[in-house]
PDB file of N, CA and C in Angstrom:
ATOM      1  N   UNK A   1     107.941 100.994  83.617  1.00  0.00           N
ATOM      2  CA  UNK A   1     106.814 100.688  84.461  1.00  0.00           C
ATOM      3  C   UNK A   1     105.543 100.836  83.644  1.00  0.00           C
ATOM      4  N   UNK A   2     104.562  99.650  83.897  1.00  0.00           N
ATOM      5  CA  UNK A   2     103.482 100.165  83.307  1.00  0.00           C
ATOM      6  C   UNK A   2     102.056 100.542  84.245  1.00  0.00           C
ATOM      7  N   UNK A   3     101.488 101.545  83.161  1.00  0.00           N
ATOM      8  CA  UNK A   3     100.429 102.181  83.967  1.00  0.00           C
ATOM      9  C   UNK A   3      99.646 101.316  84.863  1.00  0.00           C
ATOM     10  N   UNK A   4      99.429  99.984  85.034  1.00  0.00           N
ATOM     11  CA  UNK A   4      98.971  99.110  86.179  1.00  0.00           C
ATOM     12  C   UNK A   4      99.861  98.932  87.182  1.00  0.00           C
ATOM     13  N   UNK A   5     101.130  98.975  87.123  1.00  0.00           N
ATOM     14  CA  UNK A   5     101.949  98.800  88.272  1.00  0.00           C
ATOM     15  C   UNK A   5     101.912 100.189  89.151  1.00  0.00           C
ATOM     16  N   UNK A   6     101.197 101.471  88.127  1.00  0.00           N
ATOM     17  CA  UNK A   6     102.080 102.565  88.791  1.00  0.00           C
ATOM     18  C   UNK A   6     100.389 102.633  89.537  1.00  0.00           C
ATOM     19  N   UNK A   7      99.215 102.177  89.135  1.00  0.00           N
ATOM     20  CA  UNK A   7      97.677 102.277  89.841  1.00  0.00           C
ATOM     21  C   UNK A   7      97.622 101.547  90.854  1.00  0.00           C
ATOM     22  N   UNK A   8      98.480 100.331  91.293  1.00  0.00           N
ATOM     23  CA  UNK A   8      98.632  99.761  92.717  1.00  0.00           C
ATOM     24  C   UNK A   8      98.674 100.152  93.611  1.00  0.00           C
ATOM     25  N   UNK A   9      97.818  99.463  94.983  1.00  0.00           N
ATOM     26  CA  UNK A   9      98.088  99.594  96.279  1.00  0.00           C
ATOM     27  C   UNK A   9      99.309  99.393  96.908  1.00  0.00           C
ATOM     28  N   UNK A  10     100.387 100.011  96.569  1.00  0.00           N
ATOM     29  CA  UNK A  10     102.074  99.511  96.926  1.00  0.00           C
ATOM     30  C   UNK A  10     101.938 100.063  98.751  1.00  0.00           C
ATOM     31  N   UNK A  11     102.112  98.886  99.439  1.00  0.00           N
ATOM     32  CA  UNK A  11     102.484  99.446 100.819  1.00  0.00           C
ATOM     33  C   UNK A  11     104.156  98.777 101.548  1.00  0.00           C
ATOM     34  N   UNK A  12     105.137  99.739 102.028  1.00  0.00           N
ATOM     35  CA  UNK A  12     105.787  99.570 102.493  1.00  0.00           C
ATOM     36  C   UNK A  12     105.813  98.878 104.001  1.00  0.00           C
ATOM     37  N   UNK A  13     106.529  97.674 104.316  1.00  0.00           N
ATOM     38  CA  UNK A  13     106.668  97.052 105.548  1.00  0.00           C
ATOM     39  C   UNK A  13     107.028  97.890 106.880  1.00  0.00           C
ATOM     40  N   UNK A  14     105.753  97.857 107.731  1.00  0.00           N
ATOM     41  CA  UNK A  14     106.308  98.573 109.098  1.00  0.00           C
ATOM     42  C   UNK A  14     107.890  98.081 109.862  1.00  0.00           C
ATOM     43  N   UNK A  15     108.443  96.839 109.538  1.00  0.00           N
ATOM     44  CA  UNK A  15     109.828  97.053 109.450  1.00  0.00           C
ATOM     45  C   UNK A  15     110.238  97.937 109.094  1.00  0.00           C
ATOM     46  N   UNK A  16     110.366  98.529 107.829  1.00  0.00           N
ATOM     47  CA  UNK A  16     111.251  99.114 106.851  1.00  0.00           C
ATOM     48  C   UNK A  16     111.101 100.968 107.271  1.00  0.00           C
ATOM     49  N   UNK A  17     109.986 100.730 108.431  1.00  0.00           N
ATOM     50  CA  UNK A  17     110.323 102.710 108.555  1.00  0.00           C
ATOM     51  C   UNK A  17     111.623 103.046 109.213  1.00  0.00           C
ATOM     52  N   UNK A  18     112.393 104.118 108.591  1.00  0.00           N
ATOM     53  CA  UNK A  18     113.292 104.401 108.886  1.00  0.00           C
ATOM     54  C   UNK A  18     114.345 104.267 108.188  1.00  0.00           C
ATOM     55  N   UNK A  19     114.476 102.828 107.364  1.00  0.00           N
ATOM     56  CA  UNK A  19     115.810 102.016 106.799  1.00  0.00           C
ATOM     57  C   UNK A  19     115.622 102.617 105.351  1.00  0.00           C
ATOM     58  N   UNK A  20     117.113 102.868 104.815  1.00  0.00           N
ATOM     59  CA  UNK A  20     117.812 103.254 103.753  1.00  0.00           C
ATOM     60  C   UNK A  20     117.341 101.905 102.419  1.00  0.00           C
ATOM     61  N   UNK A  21     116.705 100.777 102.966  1.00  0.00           N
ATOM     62  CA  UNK A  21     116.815  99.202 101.961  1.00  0.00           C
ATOM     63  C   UNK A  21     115.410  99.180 101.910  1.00  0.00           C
ATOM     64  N   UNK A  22     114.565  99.731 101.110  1.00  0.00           N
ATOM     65  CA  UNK A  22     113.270  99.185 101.731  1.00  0.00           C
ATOM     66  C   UNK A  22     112.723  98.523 100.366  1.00  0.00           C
ATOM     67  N   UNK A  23     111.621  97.927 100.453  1.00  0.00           N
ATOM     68  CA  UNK A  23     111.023  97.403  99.487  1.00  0.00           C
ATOM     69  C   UNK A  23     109.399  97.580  99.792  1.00  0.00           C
ATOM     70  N   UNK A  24     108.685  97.432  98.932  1.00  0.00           N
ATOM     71  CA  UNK A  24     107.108  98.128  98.753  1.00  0.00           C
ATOM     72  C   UNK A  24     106.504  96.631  97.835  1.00  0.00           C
ATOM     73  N   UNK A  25     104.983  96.510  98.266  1.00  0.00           N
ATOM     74  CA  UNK A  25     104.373  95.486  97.897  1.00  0.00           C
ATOM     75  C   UNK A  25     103.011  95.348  97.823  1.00  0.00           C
ATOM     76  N   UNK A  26     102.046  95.074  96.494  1.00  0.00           N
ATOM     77  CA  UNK A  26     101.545  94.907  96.381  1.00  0.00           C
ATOM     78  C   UNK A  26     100.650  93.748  95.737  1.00  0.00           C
ATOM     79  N   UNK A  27      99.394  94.009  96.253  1.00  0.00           N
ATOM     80  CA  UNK A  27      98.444  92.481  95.574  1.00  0.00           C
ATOM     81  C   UNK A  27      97.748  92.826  94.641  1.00  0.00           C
ATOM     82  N   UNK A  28      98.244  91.541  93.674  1.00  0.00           N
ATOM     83  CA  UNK A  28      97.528  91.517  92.850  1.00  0.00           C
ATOM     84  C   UNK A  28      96.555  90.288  92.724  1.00  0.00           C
ATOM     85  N   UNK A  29      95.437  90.267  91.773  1.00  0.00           N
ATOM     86  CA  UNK A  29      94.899  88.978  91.660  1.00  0.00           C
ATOM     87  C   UNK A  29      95.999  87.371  91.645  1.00  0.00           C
ATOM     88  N   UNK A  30      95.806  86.527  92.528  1.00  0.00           N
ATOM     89  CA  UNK A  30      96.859  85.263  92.513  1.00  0.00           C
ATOM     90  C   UNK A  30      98.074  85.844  92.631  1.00  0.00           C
ATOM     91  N   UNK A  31      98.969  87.044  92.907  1.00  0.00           N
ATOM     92  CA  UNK A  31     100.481  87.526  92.515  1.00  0.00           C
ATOM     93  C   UNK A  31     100.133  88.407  93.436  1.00  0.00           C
ATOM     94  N   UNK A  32     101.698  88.757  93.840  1.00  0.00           N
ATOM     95  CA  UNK A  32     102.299  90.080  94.780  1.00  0.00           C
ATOM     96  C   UNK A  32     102.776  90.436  93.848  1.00  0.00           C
ATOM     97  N   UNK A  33     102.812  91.864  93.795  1.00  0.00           N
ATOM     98  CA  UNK A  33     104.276  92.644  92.834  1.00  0.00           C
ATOM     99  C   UNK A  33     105.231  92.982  94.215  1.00  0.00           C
ATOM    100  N   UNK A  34     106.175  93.144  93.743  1.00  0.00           N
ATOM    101  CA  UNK A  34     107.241  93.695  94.792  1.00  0.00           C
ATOM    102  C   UNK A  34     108.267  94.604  93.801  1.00  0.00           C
ATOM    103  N   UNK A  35     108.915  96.027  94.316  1.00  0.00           N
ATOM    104  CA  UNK A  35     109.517  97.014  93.752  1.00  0.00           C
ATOM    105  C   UNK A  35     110.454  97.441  94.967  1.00  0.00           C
ATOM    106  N   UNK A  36     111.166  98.200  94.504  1.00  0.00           N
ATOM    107  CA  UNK A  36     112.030  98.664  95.288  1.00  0.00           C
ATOM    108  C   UNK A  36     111.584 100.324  95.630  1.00  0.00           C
ATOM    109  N   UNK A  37     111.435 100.936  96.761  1.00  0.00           N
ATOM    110  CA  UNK A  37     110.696 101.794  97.251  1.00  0.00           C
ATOM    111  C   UNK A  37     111.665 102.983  96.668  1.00  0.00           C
ATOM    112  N   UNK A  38     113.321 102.829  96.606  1.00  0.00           N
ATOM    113  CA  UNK A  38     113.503 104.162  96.020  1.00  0.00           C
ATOM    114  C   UNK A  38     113.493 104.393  94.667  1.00  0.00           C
ATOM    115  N   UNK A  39     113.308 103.300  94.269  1.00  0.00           N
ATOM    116  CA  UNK A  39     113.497 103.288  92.593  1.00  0.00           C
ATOM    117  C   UNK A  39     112.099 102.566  91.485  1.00  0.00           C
ATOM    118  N   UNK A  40     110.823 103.490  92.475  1.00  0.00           N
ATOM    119  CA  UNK A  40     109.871 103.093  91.712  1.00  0.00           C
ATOM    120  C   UNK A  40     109.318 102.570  90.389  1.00  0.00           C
ATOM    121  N   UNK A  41     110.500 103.870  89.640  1.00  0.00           N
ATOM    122  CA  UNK A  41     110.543 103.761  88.082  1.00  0.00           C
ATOM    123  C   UNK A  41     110.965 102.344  87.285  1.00  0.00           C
ATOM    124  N   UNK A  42     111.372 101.339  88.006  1.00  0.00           N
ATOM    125  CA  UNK A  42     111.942 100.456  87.516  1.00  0.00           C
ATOM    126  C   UNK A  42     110.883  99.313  87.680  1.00  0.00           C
ATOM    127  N   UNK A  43     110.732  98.369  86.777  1.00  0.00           N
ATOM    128  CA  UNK A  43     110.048  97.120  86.961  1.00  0.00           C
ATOM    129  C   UNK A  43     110.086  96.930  88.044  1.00  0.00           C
ATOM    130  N   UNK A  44     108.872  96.811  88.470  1.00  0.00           N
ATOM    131  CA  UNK A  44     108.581  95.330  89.809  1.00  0.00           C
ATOM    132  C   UNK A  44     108.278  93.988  89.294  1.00  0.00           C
ATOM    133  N   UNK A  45     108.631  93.445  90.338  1.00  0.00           N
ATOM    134  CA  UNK A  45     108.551  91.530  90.215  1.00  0.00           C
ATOM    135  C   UNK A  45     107.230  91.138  90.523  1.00  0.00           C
ATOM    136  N   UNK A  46     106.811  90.211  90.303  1.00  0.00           N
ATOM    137  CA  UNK A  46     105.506  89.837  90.429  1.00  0.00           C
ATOM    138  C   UNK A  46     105.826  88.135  90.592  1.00  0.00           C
ATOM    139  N   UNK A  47     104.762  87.681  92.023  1.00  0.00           N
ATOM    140  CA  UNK A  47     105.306  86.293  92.495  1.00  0.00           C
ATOM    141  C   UNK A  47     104.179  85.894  92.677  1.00  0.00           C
ATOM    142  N   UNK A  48     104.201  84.539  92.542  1.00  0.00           N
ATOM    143  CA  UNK A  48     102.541  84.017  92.790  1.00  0.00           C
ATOM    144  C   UNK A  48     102.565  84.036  94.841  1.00  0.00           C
ATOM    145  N   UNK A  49     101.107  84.582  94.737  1.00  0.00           N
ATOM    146  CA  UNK A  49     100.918  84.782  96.021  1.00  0.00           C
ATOM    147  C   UNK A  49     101.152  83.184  96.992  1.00  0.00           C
ATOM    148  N   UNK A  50     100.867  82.067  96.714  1.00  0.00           N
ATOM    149  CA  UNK A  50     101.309  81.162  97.048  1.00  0.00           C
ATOM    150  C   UNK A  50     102.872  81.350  98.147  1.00  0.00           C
ATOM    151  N   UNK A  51     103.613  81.148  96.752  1.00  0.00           N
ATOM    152  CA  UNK A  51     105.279  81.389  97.128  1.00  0.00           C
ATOM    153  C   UNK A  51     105.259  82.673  98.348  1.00  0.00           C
ATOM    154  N   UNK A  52     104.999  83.977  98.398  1.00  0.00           N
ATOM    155  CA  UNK A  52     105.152  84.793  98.723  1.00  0.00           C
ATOM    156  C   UNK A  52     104.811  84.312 100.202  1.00  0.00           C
ATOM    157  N   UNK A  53     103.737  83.817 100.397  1.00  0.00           N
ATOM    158  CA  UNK A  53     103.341  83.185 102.021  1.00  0.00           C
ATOM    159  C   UNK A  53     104.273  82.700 102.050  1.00  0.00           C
ATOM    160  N   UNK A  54     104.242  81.490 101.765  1.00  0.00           N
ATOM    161  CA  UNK A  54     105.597  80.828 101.751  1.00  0.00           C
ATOM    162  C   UNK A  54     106.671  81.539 102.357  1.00  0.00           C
ATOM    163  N   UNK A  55     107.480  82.318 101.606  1.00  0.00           N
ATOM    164  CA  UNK A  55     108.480  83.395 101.958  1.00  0.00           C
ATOM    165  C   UNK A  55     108.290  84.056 103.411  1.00  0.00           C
ATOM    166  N   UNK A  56     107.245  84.512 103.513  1.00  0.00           N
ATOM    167  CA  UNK A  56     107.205  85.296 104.488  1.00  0.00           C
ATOM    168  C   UNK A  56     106.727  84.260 105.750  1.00  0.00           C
ATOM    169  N   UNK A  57     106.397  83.187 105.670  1.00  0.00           N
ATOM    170  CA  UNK A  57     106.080  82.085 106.697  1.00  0.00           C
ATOM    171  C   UNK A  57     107.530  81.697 106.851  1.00  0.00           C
ATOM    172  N   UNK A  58     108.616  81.254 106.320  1.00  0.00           N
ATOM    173  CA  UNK A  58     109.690  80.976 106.713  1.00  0.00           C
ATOM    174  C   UNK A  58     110.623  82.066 107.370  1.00  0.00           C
ATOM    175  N   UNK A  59     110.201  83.428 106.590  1.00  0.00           N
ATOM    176  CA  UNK A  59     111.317  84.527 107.531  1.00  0.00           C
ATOM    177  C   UNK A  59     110.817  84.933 108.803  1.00  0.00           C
ATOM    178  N   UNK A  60     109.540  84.444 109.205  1.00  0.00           N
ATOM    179  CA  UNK A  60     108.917  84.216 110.971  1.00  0.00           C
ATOM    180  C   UNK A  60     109.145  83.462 111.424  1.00  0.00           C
ATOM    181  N   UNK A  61     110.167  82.048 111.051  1.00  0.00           N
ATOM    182  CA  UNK A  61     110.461  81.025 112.076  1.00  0.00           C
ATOM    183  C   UNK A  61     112.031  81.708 112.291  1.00  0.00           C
TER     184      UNK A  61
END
């Protein structure tokens, strides 16, 4: 991980309180990062914010 991923606003989905699977997400300029909430230490992905609407506009229909 690098020291900019670990200075992010990472917020977890009010879905995800409670659940054992969660995932954590933050904005970046043009990009989301996305990480896995128990395993911080590991790279996060980074998606152009575009796509990411995208994504999340199709898992609401």
């Amino acid at each position: 991980m690098t020291e900019h991923t670990m200075t992010l606003a990472w917020r977890t989905s009010t879905y995800s309180v409670g659940e054992d699977q969660c995932v954590e997400v933050a904005p970046l300029p043009a990009h989301i990062a996305l990480r896995d909430s128990k395993r911080p230490e590991l790279a996060a992905f980074r998606f152009p914010a575009s796509a990411w609407s995208e994504l999340v506009d199709g898992l609401r229909r």
